[in-house]
Each structure stands twice: as C-alpha cells, then as structure tokens.
N, C-alpha and C. Protein backbone atom coordinates (compact mmCIF):
# COMPACT_ATOMS: atom_id res chain seq x y z
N UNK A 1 74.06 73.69 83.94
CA UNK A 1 74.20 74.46 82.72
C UNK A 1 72.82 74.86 82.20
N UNK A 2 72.88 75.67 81.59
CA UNK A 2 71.45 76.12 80.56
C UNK A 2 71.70 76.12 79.07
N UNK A 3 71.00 75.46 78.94
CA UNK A 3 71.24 75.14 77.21
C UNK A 3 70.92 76.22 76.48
N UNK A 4 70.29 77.08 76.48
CA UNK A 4 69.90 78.68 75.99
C UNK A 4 70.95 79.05 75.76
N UNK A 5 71.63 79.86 76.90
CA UNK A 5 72.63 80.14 77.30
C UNK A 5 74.16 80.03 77.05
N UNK A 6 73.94 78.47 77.02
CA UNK A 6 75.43 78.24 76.68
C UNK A 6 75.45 78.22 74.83
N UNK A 7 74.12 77.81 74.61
CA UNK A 7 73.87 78.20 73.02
C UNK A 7 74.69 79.02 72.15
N UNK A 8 73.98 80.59 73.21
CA UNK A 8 74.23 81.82 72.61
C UNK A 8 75.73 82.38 72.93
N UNK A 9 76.33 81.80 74.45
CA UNK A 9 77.61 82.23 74.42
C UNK A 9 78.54 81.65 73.64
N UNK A 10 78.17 80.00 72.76
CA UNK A 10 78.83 79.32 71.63
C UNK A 10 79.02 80.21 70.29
N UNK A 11 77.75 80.61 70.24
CA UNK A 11 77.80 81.35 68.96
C UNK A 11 78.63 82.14 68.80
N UNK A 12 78.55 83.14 70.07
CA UNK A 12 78.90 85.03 70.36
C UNK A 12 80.58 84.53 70.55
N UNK A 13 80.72 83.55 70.39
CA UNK A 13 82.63 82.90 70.89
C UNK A 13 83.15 82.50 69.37
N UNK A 14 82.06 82.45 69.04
CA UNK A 14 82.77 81.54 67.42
C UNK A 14 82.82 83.44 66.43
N UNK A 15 82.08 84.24 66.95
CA UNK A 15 82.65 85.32 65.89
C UNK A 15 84.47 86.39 65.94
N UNK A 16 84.77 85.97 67.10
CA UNK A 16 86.53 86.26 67.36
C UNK A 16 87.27 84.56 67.47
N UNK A 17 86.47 83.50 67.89
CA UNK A 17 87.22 82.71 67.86
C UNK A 17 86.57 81.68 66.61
N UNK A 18 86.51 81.48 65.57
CA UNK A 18 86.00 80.30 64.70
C UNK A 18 86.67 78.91 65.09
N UNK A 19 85.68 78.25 64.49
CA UNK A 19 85.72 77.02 64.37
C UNK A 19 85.41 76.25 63.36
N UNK A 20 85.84 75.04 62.57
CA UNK A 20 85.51 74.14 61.26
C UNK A 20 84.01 74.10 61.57
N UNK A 21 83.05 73.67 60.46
CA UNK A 21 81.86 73.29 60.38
C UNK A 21 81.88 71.77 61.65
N UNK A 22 82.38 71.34 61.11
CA UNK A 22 82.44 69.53 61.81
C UNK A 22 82.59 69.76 63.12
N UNK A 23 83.73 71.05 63.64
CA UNK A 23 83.80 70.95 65.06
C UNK A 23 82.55 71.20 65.56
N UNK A 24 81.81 72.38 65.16
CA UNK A 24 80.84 73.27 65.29
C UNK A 24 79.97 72.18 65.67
N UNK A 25 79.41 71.03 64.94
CA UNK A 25 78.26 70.32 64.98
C UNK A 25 78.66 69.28 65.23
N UNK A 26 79.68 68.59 66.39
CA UNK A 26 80.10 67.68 67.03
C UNK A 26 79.65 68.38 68.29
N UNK A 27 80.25 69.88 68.72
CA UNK A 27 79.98 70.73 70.14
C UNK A 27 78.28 70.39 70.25
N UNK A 28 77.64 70.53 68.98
CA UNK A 28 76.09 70.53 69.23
C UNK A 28 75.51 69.33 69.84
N UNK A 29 76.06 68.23 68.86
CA UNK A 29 75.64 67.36 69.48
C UNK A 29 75.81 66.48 70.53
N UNK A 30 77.21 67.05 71.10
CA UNK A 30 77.84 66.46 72.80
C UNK A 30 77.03 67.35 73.80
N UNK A 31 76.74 68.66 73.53
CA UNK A 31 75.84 69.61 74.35
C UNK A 31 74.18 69.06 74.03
N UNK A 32 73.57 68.45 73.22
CA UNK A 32 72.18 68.36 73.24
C UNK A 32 72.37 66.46 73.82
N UNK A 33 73.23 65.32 73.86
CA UNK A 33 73.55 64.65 74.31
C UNK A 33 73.58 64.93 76.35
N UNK A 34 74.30 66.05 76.40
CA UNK A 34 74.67 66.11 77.81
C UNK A 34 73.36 66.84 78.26
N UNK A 35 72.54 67.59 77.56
CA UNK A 35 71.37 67.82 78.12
C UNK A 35 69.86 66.69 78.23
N UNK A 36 70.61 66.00 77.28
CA UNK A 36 69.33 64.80 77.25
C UNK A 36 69.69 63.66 78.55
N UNK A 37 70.80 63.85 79.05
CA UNK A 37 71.71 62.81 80.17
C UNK A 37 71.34 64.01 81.64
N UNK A 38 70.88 65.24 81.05
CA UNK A 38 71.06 65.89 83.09
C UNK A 38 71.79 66.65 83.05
N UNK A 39 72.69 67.09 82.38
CA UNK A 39 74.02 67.73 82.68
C UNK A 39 74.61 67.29 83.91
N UNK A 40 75.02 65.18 83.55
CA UNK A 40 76.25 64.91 84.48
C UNK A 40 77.76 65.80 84.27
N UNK A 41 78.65 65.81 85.46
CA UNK A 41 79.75 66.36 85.60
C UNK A 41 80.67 66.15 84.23
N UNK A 42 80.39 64.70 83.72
CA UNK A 42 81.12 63.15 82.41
C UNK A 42 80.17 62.48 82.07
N UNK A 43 79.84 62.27 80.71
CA UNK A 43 78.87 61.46 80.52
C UNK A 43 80.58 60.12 79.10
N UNK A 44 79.43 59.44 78.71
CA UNK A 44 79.97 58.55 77.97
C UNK A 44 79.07 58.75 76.98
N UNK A 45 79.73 58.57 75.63
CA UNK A 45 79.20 58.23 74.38
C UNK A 45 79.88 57.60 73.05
N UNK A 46 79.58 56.99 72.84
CA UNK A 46 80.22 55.77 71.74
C UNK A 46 80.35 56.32 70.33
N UNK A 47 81.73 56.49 69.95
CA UNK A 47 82.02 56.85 68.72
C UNK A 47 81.01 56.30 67.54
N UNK A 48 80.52 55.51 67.49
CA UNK A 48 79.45 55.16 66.41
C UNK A 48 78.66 55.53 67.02
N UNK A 49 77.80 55.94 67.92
CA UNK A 49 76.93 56.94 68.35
C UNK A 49 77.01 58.19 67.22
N UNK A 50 77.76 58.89 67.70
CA UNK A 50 78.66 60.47 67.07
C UNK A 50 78.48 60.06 65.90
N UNK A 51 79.18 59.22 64.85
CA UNK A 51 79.57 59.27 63.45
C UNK A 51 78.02 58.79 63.31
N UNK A 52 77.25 58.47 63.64
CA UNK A 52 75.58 57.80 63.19
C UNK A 52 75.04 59.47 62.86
N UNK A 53 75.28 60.00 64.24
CA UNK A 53 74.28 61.20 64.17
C UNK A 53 74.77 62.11 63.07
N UNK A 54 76.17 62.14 63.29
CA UNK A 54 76.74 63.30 62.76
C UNK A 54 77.17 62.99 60.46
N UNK A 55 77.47 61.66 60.64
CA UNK A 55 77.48 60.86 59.70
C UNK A 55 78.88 61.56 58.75
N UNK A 56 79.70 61.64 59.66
CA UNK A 56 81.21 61.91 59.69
C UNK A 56 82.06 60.19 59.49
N UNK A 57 83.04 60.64 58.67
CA UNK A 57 84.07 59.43 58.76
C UNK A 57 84.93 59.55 60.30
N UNK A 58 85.55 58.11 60.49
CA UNK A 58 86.29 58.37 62.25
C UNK A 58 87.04 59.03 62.02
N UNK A 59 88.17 59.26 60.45
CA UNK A 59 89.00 61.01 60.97
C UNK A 59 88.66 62.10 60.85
N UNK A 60 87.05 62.33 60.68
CA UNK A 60 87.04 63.77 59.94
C UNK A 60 86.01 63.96 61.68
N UNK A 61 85.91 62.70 62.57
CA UNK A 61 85.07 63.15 63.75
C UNK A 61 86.84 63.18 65.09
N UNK A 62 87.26 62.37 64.78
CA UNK A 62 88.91 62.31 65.33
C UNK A 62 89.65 63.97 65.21
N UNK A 63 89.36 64.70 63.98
CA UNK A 63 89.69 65.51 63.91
C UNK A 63 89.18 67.06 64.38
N UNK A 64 87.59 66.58 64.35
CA UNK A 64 87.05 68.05 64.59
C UNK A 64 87.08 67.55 66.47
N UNK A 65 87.03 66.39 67.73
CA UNK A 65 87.40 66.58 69.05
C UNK A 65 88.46 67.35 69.49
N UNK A 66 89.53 66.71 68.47
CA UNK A 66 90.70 67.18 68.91
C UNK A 66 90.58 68.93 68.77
N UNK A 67 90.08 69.58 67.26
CA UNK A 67 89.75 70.81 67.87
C UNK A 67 89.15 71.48 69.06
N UNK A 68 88.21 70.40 69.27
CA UNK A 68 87.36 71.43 70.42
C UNK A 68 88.15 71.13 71.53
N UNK A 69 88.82 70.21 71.76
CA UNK A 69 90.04 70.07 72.99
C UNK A 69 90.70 70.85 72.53
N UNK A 70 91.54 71.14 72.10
CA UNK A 70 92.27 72.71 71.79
C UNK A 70 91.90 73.94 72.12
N UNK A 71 90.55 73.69 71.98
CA UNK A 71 89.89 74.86 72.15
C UNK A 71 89.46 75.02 73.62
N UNK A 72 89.51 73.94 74.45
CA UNK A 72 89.23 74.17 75.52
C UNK A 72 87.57 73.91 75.92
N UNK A 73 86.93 73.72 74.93
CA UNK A 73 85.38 73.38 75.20
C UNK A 73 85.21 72.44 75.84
N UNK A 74 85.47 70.94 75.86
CA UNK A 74 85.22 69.63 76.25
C UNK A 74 86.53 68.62 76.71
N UNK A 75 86.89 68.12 77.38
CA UNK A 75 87.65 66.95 77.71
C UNK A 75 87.29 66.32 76.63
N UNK A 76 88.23 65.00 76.66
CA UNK A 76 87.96 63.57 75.98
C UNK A 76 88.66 62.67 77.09
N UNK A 77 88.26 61.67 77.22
CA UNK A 77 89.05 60.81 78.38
C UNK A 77 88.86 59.50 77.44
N UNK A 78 89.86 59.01 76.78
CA UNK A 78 89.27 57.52 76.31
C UNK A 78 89.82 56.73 77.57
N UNK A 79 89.00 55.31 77.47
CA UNK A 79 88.63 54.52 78.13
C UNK A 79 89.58 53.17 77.40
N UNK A 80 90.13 52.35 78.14
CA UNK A 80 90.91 51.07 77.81
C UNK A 80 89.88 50.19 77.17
N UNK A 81 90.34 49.33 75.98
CA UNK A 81 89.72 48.26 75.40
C UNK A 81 88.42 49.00 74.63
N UNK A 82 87.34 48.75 74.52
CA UNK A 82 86.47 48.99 73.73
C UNK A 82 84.97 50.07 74.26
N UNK A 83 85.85 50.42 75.56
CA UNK A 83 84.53 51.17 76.37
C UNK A 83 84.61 52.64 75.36
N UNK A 84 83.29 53.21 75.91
CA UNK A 84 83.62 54.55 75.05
C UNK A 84 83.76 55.50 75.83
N UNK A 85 84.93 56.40 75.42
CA UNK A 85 84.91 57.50 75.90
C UNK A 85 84.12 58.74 76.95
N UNK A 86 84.45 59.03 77.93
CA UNK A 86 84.14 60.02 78.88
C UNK A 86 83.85 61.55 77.89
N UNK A 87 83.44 62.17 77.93
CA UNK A 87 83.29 63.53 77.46
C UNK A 87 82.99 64.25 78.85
N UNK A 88 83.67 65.96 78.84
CA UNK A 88 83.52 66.87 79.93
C UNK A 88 83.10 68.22 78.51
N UNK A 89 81.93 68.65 78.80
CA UNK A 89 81.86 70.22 78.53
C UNK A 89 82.11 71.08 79.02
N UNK A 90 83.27 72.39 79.13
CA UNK A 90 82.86 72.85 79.66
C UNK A 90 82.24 74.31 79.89
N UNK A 91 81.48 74.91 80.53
CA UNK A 91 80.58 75.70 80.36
C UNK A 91 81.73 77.21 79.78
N UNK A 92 80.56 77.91 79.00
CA UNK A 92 81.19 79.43 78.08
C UNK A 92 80.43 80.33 78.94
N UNK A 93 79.38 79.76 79.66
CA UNK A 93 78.75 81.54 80.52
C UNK A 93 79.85 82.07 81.58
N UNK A 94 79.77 83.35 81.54
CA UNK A 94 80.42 84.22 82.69
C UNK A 94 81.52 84.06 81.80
N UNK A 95 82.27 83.60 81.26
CA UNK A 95 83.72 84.27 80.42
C UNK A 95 82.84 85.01 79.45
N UNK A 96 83.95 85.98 79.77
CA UNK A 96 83.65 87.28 78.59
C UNK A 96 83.85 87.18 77.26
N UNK A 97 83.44 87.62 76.50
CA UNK A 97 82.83 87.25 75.26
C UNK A 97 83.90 88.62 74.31
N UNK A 98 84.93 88.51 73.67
CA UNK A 98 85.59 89.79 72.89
C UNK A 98 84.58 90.38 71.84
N UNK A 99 84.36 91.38 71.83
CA UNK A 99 84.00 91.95 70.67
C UNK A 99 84.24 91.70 69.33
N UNK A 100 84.14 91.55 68.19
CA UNK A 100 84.59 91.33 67.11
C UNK A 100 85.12 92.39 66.45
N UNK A 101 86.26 92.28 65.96
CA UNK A 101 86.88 93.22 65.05
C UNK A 101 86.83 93.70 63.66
N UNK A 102 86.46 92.62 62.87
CA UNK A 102 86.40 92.46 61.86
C UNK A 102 84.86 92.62 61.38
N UNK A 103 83.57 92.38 62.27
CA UNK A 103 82.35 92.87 62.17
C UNK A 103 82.08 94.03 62.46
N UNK A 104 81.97 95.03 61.80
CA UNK A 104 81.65 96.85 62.87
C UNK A 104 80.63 97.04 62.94
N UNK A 105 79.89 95.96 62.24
CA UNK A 105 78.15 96.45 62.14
C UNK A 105 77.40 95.72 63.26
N UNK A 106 77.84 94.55 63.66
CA UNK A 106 77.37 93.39 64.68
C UNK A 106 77.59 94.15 66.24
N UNK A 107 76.84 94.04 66.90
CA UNK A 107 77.14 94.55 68.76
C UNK A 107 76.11 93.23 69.46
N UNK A 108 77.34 93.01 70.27
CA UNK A 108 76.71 92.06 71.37
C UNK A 108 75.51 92.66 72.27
N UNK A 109 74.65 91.72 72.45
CA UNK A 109 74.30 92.04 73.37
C UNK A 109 74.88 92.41 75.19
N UNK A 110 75.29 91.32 75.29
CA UNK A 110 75.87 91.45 76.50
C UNK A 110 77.49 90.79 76.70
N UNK A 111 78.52 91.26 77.14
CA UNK A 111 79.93 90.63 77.35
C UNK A 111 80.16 89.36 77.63
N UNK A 112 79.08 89.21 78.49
CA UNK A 112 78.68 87.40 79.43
C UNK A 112 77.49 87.05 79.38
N UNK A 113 77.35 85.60 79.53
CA UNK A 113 76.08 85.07 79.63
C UNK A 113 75.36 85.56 81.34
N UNK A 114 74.23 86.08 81.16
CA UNK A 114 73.28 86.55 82.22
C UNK A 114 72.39 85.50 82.43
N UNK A 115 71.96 85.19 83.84
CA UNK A 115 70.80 84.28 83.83
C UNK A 115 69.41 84.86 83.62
C-alpha cells in the first residue's frame, strides 16, 4: 500500500460516500498503525490501544468499526478469550472514485489512485 495514496483516495471516497467523525479517525489510526507494522496482510491491535489513542468510550469505538466494516474498508476478526483482535485494510486505490453531486464547484483530480 502507499500511505499518500490511499490517504487521498480516503478523502476523495468520503465526498459521495461520508462517514461519522469517530469512524473517520479510527480508519486513520488503523492505517498509520498498519504503516508503522509494514503493511502486514492482518496485523493485531488491542482495544485499549485504539480507545488510548483515539480516547473514545468502548461503544462509541464498537460503533464507529462496525461502520467501517459496513463500509467495506477493514475486516475485524476478534480473537477467543482476551487476545486482540486481527484488523484487514483494505486498499481504495484503483476503485473509481464517483464524482460528487452535490459539490459543482469541487473536480477530482483523477477517477483512481495513480502511482
């Protein structure tokens, strides 16, 4: 992945598709997490990890995953007993990016992320 990249195709996705504030800056910090790890395939990270950084209560961080799983951004895989959770990102470059409707003044740069 490229963190640039997948940055800007986050953004250019959130103006036809939105998202809550909380989801928004949970995605940030599982993407600057998975870049500080390598960009493994699954990494692991511990719910008090998340609520430290993010300094979210467990339903208001319970609530904004489950968005971004809806949304199709990230897996969640919990883990039996007290291990923490698997996380999967997955990448927004090369899907096309809709135009916005409701902005007439805004123009993308480009439909897809380019390397």
């Amino acid at each position: 992945m490229n963190y640039i990249m997948e940055l800007n195709s986050f953004y250019a996705r959130l103006l036809t598709q939105p998202l809550t504030s909380d989801a928004q800056a949970l995605w940030g910090v599982l993407m600057h997490l998975c870049n500080r790890a390598g960009w493994p395939p699954h990494f692991t990270v511990a719910s008090s990890t998340l609520l430290g950084m993010l300094g979210y209560s467990y339903s208001a961080l319970s609530r904004a995953r489950t968005e971004l799983v809806e949304a199709g951004l990230i897996m969640h895989i919990p883990r039996p007993g007290r291990l923490a959770p698997y996380y999967v990102l997955h990448s927004l470059c090369g899907k096309p990016v809709d135009k916005p409707v409701d902005k007439p003044f805004l123009t993308l740069v480009s439909k897809t992320c380019q390397p």
